[in-house]
Protein backbone atom coordinates (compact mmCIF):
# COMPACT_ATOMS: atom_id res chain seq x y z
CA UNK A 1 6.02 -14.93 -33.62
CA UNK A 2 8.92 -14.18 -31.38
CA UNK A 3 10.26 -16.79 -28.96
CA UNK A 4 12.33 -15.60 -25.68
CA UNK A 5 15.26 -18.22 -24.08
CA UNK A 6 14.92 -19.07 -20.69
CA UNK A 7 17.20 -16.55 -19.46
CA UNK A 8 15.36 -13.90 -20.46
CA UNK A 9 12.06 -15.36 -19.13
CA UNK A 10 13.53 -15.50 -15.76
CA UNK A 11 15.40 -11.53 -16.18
CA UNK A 12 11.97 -10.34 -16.66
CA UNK A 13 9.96 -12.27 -13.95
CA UNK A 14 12.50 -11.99 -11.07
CA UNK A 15 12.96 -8.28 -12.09
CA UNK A 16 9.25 -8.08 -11.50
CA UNK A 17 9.33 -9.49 -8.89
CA UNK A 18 12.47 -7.48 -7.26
CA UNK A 19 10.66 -3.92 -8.15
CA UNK A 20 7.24 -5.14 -6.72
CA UNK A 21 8.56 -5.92 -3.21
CA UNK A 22 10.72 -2.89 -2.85
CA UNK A 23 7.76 -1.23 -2.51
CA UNK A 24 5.88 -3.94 -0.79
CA UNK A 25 8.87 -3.99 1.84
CA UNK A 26 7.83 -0.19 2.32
CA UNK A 27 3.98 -0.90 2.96
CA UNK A 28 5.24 -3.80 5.17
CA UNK A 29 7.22 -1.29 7.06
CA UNK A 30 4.07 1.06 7.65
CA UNK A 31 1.96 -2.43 8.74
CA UNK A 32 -0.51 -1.65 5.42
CA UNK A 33 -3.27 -4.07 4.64
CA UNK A 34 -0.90 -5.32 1.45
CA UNK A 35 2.58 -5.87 2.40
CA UNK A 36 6.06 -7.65 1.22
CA UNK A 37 4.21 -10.90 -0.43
CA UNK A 38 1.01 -8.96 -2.16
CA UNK A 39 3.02 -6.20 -3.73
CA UNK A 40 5.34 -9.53 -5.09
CA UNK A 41 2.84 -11.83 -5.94
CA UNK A 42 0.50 -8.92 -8.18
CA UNK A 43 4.50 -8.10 -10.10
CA UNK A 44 5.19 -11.19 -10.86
CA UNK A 45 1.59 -12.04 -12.06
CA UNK A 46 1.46 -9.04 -14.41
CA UNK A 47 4.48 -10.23 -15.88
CA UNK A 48 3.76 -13.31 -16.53
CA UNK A 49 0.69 -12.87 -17.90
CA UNK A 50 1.98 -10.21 -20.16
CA UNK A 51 4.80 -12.85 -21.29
CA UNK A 52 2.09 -15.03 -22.06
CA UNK A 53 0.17 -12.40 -24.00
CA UNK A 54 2.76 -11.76 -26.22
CA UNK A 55 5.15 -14.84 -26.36
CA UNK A 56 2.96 -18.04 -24.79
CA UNK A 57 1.38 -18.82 -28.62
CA UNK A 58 4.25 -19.73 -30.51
CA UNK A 59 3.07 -23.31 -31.47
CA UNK A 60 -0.14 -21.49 -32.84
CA UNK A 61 -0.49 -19.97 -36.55
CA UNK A 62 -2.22 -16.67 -36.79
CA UNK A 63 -2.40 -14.98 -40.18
CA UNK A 64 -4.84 -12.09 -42.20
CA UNK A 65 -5.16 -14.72 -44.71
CA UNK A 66 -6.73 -17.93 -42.58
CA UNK A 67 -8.80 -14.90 -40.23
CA UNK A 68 -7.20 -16.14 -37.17
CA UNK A 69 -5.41 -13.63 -35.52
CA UNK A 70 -4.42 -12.64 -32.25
CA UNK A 71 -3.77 -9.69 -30.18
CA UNK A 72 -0.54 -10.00 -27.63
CA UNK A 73 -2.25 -6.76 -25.51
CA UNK A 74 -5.61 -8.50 -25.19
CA UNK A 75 -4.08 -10.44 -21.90
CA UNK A 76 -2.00 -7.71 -20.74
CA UNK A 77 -4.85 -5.18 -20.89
CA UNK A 78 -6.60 -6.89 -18.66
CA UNK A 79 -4.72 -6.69 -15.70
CA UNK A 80 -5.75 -2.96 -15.26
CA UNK A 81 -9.39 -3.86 -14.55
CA UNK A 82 -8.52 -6.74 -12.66
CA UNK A 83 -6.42 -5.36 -9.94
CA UNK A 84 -8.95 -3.04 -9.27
CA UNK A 85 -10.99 -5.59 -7.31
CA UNK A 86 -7.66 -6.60 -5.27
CA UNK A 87 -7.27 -2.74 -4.60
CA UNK A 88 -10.86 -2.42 -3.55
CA UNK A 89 -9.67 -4.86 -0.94
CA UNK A 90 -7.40 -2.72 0.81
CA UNK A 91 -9.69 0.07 0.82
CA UNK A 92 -11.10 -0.25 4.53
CA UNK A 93 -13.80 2.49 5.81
CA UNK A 94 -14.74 3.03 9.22
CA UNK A 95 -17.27 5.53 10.46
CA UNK A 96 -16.32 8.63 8.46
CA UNK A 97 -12.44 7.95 7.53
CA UNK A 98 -11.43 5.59 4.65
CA UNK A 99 -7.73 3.77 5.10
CA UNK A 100 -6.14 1.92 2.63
CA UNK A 101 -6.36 4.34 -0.90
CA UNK A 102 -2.48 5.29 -0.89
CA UNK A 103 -2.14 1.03 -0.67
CA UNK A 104 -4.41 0.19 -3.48
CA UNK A 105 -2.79 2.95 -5.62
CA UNK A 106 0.72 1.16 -4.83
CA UNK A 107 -0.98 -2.22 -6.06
CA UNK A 108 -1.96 -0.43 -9.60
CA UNK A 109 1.18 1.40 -9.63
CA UNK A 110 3.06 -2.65 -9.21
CA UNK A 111 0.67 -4.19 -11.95
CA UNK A 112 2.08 -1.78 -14.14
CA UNK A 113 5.46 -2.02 -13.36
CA UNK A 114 5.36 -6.08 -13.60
CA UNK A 115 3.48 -5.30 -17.10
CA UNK A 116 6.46 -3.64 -18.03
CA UNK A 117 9.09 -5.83 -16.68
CA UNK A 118 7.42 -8.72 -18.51
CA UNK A 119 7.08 -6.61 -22.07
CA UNK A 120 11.03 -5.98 -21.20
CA UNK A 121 10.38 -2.51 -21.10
CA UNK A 122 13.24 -2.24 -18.08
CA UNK A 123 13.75 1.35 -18.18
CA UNK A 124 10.29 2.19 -17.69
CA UNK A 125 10.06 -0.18 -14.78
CA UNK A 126 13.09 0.80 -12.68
CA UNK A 127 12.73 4.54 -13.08
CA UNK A 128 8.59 3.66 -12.03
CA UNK A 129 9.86 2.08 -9.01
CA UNK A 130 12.16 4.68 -7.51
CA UNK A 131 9.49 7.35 -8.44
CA UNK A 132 6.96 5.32 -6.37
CA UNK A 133 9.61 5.08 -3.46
CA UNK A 134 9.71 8.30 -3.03
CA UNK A 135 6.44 9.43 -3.24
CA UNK A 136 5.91 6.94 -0.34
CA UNK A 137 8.62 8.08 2.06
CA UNK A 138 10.52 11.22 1.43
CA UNK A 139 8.00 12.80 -0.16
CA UNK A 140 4.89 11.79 2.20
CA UNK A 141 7.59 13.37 4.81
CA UNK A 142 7.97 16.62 3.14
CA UNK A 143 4.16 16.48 2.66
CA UNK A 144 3.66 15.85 6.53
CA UNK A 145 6.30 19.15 6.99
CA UNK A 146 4.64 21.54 4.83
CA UNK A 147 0.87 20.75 6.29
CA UNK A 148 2.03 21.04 9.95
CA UNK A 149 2.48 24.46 8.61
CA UNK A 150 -0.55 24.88 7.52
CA UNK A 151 -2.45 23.23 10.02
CA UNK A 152 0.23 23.15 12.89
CA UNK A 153 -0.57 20.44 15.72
CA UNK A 154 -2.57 18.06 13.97
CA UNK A 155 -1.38 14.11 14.77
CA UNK A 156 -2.43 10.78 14.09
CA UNK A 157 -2.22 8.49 17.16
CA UNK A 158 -2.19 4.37 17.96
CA UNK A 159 -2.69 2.81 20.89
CA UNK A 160 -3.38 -0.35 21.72
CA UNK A 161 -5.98 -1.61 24.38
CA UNK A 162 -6.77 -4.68 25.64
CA UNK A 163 -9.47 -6.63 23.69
CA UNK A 164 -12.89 -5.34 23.81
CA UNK A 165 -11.93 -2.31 25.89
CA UNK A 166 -13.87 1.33 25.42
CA UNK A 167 -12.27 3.85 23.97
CA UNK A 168 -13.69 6.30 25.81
CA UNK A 169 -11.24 6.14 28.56
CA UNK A 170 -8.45 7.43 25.57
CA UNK A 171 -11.00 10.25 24.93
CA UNK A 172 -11.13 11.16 28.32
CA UNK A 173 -7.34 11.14 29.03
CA UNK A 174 -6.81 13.08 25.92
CA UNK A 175 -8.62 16.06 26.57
CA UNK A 176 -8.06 16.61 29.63
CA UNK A 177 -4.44 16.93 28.27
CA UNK A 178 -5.85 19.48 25.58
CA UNK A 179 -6.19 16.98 22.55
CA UNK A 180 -8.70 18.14 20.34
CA UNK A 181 -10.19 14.32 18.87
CA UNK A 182 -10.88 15.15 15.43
CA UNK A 183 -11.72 11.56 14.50
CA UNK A 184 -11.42 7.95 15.23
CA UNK A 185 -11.05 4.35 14.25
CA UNK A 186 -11.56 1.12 15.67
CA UNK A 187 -9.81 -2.19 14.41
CA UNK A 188 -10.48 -5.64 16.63
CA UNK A 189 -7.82 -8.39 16.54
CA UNK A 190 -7.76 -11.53 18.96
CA UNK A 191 -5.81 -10.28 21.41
CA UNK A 192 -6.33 -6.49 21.50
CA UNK A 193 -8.10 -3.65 20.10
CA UNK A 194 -6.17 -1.07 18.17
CA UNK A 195 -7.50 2.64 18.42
CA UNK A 196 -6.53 4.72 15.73
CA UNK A 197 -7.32 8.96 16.54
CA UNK A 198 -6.41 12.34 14.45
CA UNK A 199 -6.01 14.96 17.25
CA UNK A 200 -5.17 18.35 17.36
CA UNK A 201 -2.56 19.02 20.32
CA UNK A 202 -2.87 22.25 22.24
CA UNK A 203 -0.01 23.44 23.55
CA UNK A 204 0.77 20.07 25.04
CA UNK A 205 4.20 17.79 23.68
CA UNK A 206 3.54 14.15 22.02
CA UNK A 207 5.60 12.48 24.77
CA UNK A 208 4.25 14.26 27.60
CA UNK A 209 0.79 12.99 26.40
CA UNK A 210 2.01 9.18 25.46
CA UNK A 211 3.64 9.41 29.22
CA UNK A 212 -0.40 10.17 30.44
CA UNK A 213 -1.72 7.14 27.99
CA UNK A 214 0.66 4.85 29.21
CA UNK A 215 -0.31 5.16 32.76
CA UNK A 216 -3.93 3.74 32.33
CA UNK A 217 -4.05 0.56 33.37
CA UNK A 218 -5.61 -0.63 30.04
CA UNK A 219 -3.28 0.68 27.45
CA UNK A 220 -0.84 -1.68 25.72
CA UNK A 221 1.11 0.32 23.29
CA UNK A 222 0.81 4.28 21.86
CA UNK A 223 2.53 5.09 18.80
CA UNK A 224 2.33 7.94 16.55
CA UNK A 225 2.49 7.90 13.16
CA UNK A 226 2.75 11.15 11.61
């Protein structure tokens, strides 16, 4: 059974590790329910257990002719049902809209890549990584482009209100400046309550409608997002 030296132990665990929280620094960025540390953590966890699949029975004697026998995938493999519960997670719904799918997806997508990493399969990793980057940012931005084409006008909104304020005074304010609400979310924290609205703008600018939220007296922050 093949043994690896420390060095290459650590190559394959902090490379895991490295490729997990590039992306993790990118849901970070976009304040996503799994962030910097998840993304890490779930890398560096499929990688070690696949390095202890596949290399942690060394002081162990398998052969056909005693019937013991082992499987260095057994381990590995299941890592791909497991990290669907942590997706599930960061799969929030609220009312009709569901948040969190592209974040889960980026979880899988980093199980596999530490899975990789820790079967030394490098190549496969790195080229998985930058693939995944820019799915996640130049190409979610292109995406964004070519649907305001399609369905020109159409913006998700965030502002913040103070804590245990209605939303109704956002709805209000909005279409009387022409935003269509198309939907909305609700998220409570301690100190403030975070509305989250797709809208379809009618003639009307972003800033000249963020200039109308921010004079109600209730309104901590707006921010859009797409």
């Amino acid at each position: 059974m093949p043994e690896l030296h420390f060095a290459e132990v650590l190559l394959r665990v902090v490379l895991a590790g490295v490729l997990g929280g590039a992306i993790g620094v990118e849901r970070e960025i976009r304040e996503r329910e799994a962030g910097l540390r998840t993304h890490l953590l779930v890398a560096v966890g499929a990688a070690l257990f696949t390095l202890v699949s596949a290399y942690g029975w060394h002081d162990f004697h398998f052969s056909n002719q005693s019937g013991v026998t082992y499987d260095p995938t057994r381990i590995a493999a299941q890592i791909v049902t497991g990290i669907g519960f942590l997706g599930a997670g960061a799969i929030i719904r609220q009312g009709l809209s569901v948040r969190g799918l592209t974040t889960a997806a980026s979880l899988w997508v980093v199980a596999a890549i530490g899975i990789a990493a820790g079967a030394g399969y490098y190549t496969g990793a790195v080229i998985t990584t930058v693939v995944v980057l820019v799915s996640l940012w130049p190409l979610r931005i292109l995406a964004y482009r070519l649907i305001e084409r399609i369905r020109p006008g159409e913006r998700r909104l965030e502002v913040d209100l103070r804590a245990n304020e209605s939303p109704s005074i956002l709805l209000h304010a909005l279409e009387s400046h022409g935003g269509a609400v198309r939907a909305f979310e609700v998220e409570d924290s301690q100190d403030r309550r975070r509305v989250v609205l797709d809208l379809r703008l009618e003639g009307y600018q972003p800033h000249s409608v963020t200039a109308a939220l921010m004079r109600l007296e209730p309104v901590l922050g707006v921010r859009w997002t797409d």
